[in-house]
PDB file of N, CA and C in Angstrom:
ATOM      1  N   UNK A   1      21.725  20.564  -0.643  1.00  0.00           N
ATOM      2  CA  UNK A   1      21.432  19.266  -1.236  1.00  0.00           C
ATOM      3  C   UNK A   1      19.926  19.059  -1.301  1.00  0.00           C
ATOM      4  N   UNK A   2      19.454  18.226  -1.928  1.00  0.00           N
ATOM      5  CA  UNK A   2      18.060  17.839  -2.287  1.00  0.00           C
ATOM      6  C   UNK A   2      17.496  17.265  -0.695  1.00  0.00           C
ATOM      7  N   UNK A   3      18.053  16.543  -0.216  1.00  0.00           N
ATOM      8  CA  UNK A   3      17.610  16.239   1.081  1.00  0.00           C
ATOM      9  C   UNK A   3      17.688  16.716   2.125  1.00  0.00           C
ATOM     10  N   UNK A   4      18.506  18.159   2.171  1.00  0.00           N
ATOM     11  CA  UNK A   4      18.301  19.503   3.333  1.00  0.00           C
ATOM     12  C   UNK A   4      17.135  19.981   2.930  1.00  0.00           C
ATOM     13  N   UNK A   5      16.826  20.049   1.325  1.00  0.00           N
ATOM     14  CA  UNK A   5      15.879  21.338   0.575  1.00  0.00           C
ATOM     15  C   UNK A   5      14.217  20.330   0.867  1.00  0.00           C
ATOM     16  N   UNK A   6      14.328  19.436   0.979  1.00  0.00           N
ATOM     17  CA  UNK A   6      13.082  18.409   1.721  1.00  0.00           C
ATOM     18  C   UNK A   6      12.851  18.279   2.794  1.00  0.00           C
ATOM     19  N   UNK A   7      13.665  18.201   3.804  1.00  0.00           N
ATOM     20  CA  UNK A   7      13.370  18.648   4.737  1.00  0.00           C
ATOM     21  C   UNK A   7      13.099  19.719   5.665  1.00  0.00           C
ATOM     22  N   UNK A   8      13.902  20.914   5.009  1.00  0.00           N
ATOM     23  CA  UNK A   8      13.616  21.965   5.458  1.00  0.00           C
ATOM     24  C   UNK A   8      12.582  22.882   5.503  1.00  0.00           C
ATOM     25  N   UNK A   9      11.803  22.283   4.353  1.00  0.00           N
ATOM     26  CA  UNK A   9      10.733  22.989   3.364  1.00  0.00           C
ATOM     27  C   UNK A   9       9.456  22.449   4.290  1.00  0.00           C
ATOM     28  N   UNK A  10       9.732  21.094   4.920  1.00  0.00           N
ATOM     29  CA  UNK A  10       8.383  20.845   6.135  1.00  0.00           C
ATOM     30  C   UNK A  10       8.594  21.968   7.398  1.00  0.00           C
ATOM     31  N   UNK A  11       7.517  20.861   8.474  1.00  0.00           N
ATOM     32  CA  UNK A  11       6.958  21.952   9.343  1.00  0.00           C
ATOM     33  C   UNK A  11       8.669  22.172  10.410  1.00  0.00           C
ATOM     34  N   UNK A  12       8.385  22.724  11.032  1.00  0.00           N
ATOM     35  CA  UNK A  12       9.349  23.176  11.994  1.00  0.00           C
ATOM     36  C   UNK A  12       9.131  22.309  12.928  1.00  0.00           C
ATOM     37  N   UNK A  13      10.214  21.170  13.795  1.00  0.00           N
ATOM     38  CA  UNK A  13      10.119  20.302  14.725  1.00  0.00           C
ATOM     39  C   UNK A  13       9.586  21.926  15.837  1.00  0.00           C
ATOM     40  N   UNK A  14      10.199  22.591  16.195  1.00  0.00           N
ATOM     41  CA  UNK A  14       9.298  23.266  17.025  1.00  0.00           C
ATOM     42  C   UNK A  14       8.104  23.220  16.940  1.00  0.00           C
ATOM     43  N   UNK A  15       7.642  23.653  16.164  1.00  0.00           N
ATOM     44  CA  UNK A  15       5.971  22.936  16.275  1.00  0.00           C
ATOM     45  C   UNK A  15       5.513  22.012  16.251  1.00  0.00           C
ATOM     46  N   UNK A  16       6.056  20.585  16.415  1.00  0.00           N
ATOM     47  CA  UNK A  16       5.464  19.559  15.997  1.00  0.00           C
ATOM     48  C   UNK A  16       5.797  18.852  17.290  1.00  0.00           C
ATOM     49  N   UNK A  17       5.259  19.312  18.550  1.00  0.00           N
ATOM     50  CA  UNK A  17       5.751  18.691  20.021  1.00  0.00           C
ATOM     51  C   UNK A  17       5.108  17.544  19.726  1.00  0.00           C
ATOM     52  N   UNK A  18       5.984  16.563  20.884  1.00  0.00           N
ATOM     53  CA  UNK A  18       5.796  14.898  20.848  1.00  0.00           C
ATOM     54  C   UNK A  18       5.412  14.721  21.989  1.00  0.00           C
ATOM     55  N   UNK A  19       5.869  13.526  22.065  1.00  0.00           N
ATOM     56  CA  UNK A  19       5.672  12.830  23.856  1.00  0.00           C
ATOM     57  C   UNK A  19       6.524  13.578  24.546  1.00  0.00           C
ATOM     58  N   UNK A  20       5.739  13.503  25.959  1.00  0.00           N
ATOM     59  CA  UNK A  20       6.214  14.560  27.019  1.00  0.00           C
ATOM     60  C   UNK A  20       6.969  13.725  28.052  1.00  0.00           C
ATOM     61  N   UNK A  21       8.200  14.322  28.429  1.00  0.00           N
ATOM     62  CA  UNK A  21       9.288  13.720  28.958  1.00  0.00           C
ATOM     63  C   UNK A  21       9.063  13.692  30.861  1.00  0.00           C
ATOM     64  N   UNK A  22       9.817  12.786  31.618  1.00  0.00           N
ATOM     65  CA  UNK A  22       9.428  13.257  33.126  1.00  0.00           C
ATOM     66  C   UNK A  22      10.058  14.763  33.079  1.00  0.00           C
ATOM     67  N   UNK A  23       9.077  15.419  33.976  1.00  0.00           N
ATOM     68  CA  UNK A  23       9.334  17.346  33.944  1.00  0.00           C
ATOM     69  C   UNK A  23       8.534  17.813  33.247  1.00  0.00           C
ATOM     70  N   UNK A  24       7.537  17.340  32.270  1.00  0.00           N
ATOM     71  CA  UNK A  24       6.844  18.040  31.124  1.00  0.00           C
ATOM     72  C   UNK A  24       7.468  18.764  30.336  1.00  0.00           C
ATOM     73  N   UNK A  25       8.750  18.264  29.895  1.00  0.00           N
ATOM     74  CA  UNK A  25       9.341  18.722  28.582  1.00  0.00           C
ATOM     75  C   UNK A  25       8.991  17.228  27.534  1.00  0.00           C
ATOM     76  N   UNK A  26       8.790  18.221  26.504  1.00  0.00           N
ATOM     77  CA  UNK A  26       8.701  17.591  24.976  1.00  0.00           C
ATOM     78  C   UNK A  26       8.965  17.368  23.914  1.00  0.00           C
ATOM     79  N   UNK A  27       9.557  16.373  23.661  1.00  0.00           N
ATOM     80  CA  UNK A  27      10.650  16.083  22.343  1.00  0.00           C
ATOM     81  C   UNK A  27       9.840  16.224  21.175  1.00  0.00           C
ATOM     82  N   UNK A  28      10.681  16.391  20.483  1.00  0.00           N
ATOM     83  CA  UNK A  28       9.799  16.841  19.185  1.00  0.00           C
ATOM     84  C   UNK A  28       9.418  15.742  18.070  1.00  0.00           C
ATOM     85  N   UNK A  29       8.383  15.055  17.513  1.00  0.00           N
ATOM     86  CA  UNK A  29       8.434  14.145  16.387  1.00  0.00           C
ATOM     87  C   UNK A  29       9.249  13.966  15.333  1.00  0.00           C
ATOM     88  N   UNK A  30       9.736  15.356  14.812  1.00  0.00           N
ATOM     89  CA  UNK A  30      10.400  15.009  13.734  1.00  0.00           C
ATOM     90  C   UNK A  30      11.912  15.551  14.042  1.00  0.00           C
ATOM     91  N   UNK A  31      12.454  14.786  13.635  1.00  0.00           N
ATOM     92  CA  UNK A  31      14.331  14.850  14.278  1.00  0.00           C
ATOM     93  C   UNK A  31      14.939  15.170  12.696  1.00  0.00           C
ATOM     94  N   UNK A  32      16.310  15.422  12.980  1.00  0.00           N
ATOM     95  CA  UNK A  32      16.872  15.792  11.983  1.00  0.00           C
ATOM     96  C   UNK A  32      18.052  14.824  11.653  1.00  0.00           C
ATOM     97  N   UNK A  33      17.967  13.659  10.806  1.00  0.00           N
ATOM     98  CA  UNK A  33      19.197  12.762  10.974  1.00  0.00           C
ATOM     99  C   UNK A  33      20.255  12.683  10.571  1.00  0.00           C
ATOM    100  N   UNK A  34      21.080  12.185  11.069  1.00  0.00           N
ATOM    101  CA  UNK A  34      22.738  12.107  10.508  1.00  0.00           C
ATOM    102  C   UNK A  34      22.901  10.641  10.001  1.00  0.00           C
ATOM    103  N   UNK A  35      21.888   9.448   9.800  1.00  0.00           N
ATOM    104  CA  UNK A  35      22.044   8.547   9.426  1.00  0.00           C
ATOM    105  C   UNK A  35      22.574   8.058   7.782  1.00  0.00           C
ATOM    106  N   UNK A  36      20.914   7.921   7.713  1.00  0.00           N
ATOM    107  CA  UNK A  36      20.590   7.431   6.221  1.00  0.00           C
ATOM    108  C   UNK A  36      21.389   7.584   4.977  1.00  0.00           C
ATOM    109  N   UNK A  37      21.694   8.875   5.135  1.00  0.00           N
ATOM    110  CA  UNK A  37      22.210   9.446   3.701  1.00  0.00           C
ATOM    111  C   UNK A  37      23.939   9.974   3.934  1.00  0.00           C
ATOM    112  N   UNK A  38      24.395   9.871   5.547  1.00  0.00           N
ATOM    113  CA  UNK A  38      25.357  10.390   5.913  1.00  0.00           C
ATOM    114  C   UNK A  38      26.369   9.364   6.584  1.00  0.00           C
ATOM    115  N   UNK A  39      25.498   8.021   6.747  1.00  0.00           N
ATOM    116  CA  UNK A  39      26.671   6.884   6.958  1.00  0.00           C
ATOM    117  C   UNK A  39      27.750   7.049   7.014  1.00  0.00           C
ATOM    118  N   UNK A  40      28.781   6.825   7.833  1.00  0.00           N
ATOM    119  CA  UNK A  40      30.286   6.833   7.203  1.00  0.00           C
ATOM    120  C   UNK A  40      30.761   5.223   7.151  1.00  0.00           C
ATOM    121  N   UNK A  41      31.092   5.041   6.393  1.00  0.00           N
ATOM    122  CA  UNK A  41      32.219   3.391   6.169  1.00  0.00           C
ATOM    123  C   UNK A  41      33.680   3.398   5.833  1.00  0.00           C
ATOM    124  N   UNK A  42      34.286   2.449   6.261  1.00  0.00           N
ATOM    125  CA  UNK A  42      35.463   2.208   6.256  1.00  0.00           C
ATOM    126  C   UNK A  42      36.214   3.458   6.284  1.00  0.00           C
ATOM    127  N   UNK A  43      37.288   4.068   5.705  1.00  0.00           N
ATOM    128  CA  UNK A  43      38.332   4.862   5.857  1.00  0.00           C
ATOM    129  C   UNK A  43      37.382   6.217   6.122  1.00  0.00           C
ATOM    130  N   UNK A  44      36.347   6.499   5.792  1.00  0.00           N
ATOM    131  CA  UNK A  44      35.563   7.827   5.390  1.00  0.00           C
ATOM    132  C   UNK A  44      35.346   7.947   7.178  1.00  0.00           C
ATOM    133  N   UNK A  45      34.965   7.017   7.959  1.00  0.00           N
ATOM    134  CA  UNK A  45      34.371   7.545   9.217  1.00  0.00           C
ATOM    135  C   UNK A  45      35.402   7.921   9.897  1.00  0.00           C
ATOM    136  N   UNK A  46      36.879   8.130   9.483  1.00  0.00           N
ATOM    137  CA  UNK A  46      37.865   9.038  10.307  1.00  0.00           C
ATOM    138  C   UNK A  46      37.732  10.585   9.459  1.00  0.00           C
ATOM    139  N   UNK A  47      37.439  10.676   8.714  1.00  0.00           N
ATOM    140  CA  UNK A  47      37.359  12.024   7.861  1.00  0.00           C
ATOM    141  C   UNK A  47      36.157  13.049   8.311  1.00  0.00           C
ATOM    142  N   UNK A  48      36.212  14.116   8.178  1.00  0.00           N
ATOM    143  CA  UNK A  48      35.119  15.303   9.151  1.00  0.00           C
ATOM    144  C   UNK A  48      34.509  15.717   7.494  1.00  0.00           C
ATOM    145  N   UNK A  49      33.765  15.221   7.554  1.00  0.00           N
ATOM    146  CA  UNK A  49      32.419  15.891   6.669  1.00  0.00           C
ATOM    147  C   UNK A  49      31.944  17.595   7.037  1.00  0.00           C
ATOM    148  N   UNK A  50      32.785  18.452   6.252  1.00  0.00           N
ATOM    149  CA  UNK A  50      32.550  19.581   5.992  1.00  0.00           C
ATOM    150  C   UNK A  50      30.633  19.806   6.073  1.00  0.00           C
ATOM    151  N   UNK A  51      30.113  19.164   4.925  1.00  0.00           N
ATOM    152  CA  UNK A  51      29.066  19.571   4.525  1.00  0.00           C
ATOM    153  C   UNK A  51      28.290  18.881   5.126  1.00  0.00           C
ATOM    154  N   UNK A  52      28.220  18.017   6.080  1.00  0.00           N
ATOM    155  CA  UNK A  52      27.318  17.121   6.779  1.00  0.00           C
ATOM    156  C   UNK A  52      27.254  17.767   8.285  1.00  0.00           C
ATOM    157  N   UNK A  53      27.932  18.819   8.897  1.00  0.00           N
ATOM    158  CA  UNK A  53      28.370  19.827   9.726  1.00  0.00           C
ATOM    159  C   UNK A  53      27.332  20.955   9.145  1.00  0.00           C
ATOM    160  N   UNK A  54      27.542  21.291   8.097  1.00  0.00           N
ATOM    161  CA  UNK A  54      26.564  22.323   7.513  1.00  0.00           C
ATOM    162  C   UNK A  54      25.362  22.619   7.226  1.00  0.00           C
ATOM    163  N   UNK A  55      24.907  21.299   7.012  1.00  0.00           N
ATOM    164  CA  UNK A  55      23.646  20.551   6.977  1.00  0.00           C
ATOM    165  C   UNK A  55      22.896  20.461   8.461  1.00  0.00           C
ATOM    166  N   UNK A  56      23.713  20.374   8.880  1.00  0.00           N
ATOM    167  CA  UNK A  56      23.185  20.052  10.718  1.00  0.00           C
ATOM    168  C   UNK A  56      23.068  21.474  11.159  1.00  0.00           C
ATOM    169  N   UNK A  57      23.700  22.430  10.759  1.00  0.00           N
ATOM    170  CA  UNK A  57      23.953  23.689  11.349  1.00  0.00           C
ATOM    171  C   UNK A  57      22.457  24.014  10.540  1.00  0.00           C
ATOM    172  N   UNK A  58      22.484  24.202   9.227  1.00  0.00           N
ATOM    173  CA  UNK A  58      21.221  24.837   8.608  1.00  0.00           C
ATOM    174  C   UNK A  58      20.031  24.370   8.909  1.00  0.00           C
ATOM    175  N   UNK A  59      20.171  22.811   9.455  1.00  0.00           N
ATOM    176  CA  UNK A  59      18.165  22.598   9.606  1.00  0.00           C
ATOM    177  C   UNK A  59      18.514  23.157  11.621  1.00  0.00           C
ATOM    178  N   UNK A  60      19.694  23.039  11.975  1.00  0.00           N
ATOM    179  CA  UNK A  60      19.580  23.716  13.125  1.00  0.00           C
ATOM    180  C   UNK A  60      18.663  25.319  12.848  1.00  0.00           C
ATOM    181  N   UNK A  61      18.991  25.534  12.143  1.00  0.00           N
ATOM    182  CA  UNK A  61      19.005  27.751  12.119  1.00  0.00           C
ATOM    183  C   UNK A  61      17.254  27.533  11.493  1.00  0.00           C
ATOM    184  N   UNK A  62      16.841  26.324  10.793  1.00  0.00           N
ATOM    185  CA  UNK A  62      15.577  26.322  10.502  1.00  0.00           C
ATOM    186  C   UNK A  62      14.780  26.050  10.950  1.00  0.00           C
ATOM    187  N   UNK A  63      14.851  25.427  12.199  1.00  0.00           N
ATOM    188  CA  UNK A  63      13.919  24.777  13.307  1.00  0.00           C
ATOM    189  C   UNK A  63      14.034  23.823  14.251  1.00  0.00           C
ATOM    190  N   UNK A  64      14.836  22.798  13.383  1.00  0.00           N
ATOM    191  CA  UNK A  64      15.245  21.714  14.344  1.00  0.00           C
ATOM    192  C   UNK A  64      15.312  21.308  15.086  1.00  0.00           C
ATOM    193  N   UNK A  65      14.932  20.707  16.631  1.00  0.00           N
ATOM    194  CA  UNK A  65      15.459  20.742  17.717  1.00  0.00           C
ATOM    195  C   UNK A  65      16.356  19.710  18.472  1.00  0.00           C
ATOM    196  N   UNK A  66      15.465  18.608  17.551  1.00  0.00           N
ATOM    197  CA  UNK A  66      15.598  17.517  17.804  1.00  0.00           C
ATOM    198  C   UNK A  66      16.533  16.634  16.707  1.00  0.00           C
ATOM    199  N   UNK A  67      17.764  16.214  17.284  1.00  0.00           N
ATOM    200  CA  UNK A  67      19.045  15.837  15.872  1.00  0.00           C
ATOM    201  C   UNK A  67      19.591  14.052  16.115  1.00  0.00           C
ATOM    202  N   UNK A  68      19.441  13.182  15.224  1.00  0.00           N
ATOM    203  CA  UNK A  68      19.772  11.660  15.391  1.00  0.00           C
ATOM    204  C   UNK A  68      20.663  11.468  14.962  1.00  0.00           C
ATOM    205  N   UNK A  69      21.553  11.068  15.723  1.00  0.00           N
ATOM    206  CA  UNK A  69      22.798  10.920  15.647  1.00  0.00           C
ATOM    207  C   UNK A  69      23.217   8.963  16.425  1.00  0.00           C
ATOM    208  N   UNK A  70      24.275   8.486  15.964  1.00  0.00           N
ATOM    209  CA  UNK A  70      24.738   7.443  16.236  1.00  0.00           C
ATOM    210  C   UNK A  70      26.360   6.991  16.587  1.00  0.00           C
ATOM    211  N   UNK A  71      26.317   6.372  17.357  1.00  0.00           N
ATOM    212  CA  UNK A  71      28.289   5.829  17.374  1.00  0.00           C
ATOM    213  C   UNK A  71      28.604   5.168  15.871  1.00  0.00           C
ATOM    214  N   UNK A  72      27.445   4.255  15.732  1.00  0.00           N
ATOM    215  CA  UNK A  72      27.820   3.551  14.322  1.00  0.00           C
ATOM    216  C   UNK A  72      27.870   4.454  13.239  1.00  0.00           C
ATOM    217  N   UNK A  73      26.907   5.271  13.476  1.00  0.00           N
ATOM    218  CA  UNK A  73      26.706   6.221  11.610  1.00  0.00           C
ATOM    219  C   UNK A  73      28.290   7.228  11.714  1.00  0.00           C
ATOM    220  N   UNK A  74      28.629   7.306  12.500  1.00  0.00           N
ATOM    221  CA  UNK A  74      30.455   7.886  12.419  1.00  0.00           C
ATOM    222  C   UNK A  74      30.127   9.826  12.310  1.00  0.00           C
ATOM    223  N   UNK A  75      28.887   9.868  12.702  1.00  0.00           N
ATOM    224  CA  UNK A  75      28.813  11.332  12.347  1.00  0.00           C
ATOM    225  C   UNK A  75      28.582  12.445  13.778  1.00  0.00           C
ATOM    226  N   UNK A  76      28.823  12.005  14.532  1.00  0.00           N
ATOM    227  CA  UNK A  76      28.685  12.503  16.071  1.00  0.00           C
ATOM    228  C   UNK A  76      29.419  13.846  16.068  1.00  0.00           C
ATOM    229  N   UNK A  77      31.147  13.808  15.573  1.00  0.00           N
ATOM    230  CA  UNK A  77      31.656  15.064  15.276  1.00  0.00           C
ATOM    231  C   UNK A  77      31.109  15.995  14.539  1.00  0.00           C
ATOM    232  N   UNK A  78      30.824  15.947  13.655  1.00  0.00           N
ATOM    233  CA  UNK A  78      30.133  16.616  12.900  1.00  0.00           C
ATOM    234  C   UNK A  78      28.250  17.525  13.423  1.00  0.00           C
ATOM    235  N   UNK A  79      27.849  16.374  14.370  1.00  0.00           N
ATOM    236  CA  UNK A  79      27.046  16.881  15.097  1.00  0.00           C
ATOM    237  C   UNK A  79      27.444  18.224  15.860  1.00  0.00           C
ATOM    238  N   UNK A  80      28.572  18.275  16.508  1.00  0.00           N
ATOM    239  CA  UNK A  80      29.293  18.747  17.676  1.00  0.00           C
ATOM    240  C   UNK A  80      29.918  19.881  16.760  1.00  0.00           C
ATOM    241  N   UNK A  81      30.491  19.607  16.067  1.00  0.00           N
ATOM    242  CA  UNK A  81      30.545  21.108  15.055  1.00  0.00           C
ATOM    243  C   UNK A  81      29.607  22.091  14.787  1.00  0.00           C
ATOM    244  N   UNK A  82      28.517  21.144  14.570  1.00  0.00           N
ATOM    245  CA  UNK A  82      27.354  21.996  13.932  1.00  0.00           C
ATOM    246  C   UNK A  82      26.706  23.174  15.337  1.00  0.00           C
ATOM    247  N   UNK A  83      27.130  22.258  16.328  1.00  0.00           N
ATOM    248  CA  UNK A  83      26.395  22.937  17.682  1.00  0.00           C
ATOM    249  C   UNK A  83      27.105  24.356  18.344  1.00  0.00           C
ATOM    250  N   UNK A  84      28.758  23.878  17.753  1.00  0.00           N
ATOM    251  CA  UNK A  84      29.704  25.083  18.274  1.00  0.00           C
ATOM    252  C   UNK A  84      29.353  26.628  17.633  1.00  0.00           C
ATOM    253  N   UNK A  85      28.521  26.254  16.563  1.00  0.00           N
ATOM    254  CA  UNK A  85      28.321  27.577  15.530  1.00  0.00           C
ATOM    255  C   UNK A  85      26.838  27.926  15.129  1.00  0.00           C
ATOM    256  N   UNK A  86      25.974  27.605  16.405  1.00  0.00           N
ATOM    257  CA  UNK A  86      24.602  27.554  16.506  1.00  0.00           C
ATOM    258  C   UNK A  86      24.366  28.794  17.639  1.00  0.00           C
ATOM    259  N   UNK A  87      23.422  29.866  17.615  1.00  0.00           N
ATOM    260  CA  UNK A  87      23.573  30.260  19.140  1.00  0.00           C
ATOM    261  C   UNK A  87      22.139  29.716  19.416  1.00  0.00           C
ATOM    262  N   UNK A  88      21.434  28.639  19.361  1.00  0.00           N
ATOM    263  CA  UNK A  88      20.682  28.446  20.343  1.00  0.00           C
ATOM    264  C   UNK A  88      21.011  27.550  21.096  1.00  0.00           C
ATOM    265  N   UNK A  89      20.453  27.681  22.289  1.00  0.00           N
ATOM    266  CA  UNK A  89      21.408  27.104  23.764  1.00  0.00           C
ATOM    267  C   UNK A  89      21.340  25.454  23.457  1.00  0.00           C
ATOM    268  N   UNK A  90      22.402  25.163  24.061  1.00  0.00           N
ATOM    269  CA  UNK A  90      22.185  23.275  23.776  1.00  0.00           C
ATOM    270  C   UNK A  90      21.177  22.583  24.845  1.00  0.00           C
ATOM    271  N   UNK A  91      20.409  23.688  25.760  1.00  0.00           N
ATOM    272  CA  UNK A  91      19.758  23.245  26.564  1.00  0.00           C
ATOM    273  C   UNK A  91      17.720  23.027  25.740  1.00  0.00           C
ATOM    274  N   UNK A  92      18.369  23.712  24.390  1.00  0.00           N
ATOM    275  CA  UNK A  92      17.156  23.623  23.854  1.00  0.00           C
ATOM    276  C   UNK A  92      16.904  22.730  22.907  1.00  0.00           C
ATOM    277  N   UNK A  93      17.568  22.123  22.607  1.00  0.00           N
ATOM    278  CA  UNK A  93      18.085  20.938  21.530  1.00  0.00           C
ATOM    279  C   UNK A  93      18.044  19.741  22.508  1.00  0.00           C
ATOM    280  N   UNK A  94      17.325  18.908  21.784  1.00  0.00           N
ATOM    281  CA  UNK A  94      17.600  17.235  22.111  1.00  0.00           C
ATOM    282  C   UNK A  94      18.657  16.338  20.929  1.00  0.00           C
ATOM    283  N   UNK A  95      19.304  15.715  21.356  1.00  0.00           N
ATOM    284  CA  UNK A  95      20.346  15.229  20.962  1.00  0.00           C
ATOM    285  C   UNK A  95      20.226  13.469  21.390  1.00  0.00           C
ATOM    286  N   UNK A  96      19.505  12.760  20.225  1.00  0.00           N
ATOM    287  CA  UNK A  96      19.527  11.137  20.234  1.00  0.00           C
ATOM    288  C   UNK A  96      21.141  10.865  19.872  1.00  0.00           C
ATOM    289  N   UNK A  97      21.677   9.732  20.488  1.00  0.00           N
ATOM    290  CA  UNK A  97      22.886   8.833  19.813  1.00  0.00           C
ATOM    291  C   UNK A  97      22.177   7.426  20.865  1.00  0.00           C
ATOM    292  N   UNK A  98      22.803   6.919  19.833  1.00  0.00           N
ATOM    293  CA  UNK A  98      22.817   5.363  19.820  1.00  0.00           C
ATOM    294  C   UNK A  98      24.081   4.458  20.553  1.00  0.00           C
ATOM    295  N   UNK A  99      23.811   3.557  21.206  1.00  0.00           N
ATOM    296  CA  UNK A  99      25.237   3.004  21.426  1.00  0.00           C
ATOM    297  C   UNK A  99      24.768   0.836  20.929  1.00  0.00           C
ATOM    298  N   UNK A 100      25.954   0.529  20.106  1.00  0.00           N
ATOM    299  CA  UNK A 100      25.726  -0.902  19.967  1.00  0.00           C
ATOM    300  C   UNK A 100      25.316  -2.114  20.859  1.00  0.00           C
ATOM    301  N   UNK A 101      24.437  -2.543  20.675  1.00  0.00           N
ATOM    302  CA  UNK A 101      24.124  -3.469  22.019  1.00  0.00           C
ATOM    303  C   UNK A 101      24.952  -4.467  22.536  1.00  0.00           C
ATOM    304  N   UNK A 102      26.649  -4.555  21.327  1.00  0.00           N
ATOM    305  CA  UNK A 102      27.481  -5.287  22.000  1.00  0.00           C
ATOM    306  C   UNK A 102      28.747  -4.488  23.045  1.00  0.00           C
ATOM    307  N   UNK A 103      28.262  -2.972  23.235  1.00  0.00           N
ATOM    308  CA  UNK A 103      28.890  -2.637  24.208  1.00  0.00           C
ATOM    309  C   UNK A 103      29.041  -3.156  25.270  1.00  0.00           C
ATOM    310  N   UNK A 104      29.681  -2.808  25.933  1.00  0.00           N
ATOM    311  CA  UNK A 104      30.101  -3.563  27.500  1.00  0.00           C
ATOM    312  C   UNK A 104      29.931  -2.424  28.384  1.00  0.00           C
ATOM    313  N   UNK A 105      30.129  -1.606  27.974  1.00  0.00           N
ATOM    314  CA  UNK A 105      30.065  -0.344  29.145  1.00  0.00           C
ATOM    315  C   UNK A 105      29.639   0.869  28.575  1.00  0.00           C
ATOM    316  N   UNK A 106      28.532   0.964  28.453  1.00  0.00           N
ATOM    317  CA  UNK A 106      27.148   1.910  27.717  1.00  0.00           C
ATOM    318  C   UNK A 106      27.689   3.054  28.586  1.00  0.00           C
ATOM    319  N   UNK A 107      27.873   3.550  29.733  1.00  0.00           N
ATOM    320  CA  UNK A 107      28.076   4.823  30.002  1.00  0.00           C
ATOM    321  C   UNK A 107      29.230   5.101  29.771  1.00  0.00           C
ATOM    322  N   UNK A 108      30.427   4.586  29.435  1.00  0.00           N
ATOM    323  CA  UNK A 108      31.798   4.810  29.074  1.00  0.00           C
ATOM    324  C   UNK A 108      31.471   5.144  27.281  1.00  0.00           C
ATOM    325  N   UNK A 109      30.935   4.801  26.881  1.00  0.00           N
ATOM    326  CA  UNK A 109      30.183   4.785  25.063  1.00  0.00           C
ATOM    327  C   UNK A 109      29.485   6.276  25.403  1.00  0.00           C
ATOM    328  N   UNK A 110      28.978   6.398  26.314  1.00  0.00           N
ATOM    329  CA  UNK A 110      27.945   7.301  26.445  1.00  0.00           C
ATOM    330  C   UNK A 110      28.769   9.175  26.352  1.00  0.00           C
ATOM    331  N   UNK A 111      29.579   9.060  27.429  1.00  0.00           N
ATOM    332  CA  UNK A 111      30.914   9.836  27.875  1.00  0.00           C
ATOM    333  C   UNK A 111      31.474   9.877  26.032  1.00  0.00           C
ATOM    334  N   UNK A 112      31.731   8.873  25.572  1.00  0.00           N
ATOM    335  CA  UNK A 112      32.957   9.248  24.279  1.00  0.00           C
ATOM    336  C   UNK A 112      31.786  10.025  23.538  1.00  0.00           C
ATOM    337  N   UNK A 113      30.937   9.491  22.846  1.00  0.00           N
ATOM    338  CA  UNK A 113      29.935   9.962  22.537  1.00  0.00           C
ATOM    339  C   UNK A 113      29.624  11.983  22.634  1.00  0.00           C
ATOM    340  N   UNK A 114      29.464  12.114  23.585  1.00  0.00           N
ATOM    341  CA  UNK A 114      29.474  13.608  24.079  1.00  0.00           C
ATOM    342  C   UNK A 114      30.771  13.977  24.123  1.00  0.00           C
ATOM    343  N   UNK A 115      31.820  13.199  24.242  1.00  0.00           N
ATOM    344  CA  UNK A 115      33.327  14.116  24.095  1.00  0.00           C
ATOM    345  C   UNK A 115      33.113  14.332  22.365  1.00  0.00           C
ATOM    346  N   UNK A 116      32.806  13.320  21.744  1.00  0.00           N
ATOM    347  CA  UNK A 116      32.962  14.013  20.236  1.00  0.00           C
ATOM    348  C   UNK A 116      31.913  14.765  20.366  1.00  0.00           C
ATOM    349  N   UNK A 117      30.851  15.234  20.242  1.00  0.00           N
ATOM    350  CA  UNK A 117      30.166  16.447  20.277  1.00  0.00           C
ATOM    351  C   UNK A 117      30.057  17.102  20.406  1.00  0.00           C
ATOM    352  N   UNK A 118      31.225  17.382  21.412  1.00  0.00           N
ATOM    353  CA  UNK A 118      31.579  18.463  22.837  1.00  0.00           C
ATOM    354  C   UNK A 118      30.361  18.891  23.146  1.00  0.00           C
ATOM    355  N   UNK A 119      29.733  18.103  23.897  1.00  0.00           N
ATOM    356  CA  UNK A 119      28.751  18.507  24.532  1.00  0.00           C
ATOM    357  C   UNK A 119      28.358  17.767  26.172  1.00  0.00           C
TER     358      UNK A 119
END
C-alpha cells in the first residue's frame, strides 16, 4: 500500500534511538502504527485483517522496532500475528497499547491486551 511504501522508504526506527528508559534501554522515535489508517469500527473490529498483519510483519522485517497499537483501534490481533512470523526476538521490539481511561481495571485490560497478541 502507499502508506507501507512511505514509511518504509524512511530511516530505520533502529537508528533513530529516543529517550532512554530506566536500565538504559531506548525506545525508538519513530513507531510503526496500527491506528490511523487501520481503525476498526463496528462489525469490522471482530474480523482479522489479513493485510494489516502483513503490513506489521513487513515494516517489522524493515526496521521497526517500535509498533502502536491500541484496545480501541481493534488491531492488537493482528499485531500478535505479525510477531508469530517475525524471527526477531520480542525482547527486541517495543510494543505501545493503549487502554481507555474509562477502564476500571487497567491491569486486567492490560493482561487481555497481550492475550490477543500472544505476547
Amino acid at each position: 500500500s502507499l502508506s507501507l511504501h512511505i514509511m518504509a522508504s524512511g530511516s530505520s526506527s533502529r537508528s533513530s534511538v529516543g529517550p532512554s528508559l530506566p536500565g538504559g534501554v531506548s525506545i525508538p522515535w519513530l513507531g510503526y502504527g496500527t491506528g490511523t489508517a487501520w481503525f476498526k469500527r463496528g462489525p469490522a473490529r471482530e474480523e482479522v485483517n489479513e493485510d494489516l498483519a502483513a503490513s506489521i510483519q513487513k515494516a517489522i522485517e524493515v526496521g521497526y522496532v517500535h509498533l502502536d497499537t491500541a484496545e480501541s483501534y481493534g488491531t492488537e490481533t493482528e499485531v500478535g500475528m505479525a510477531l508469530s512470523k517475525v524471527s526477531i526476538p520480542r525482547s527486541s521490539l517495543f510494543i505501545c497499547t493503549k487502554v481507555n481511561k474509562s477502564i476500571k481495571d487497567p491491569i486486567k485490560s492490560l493482561e487481555a491486551s497481550l492475550s490477543r497478541m500472544n505476547t
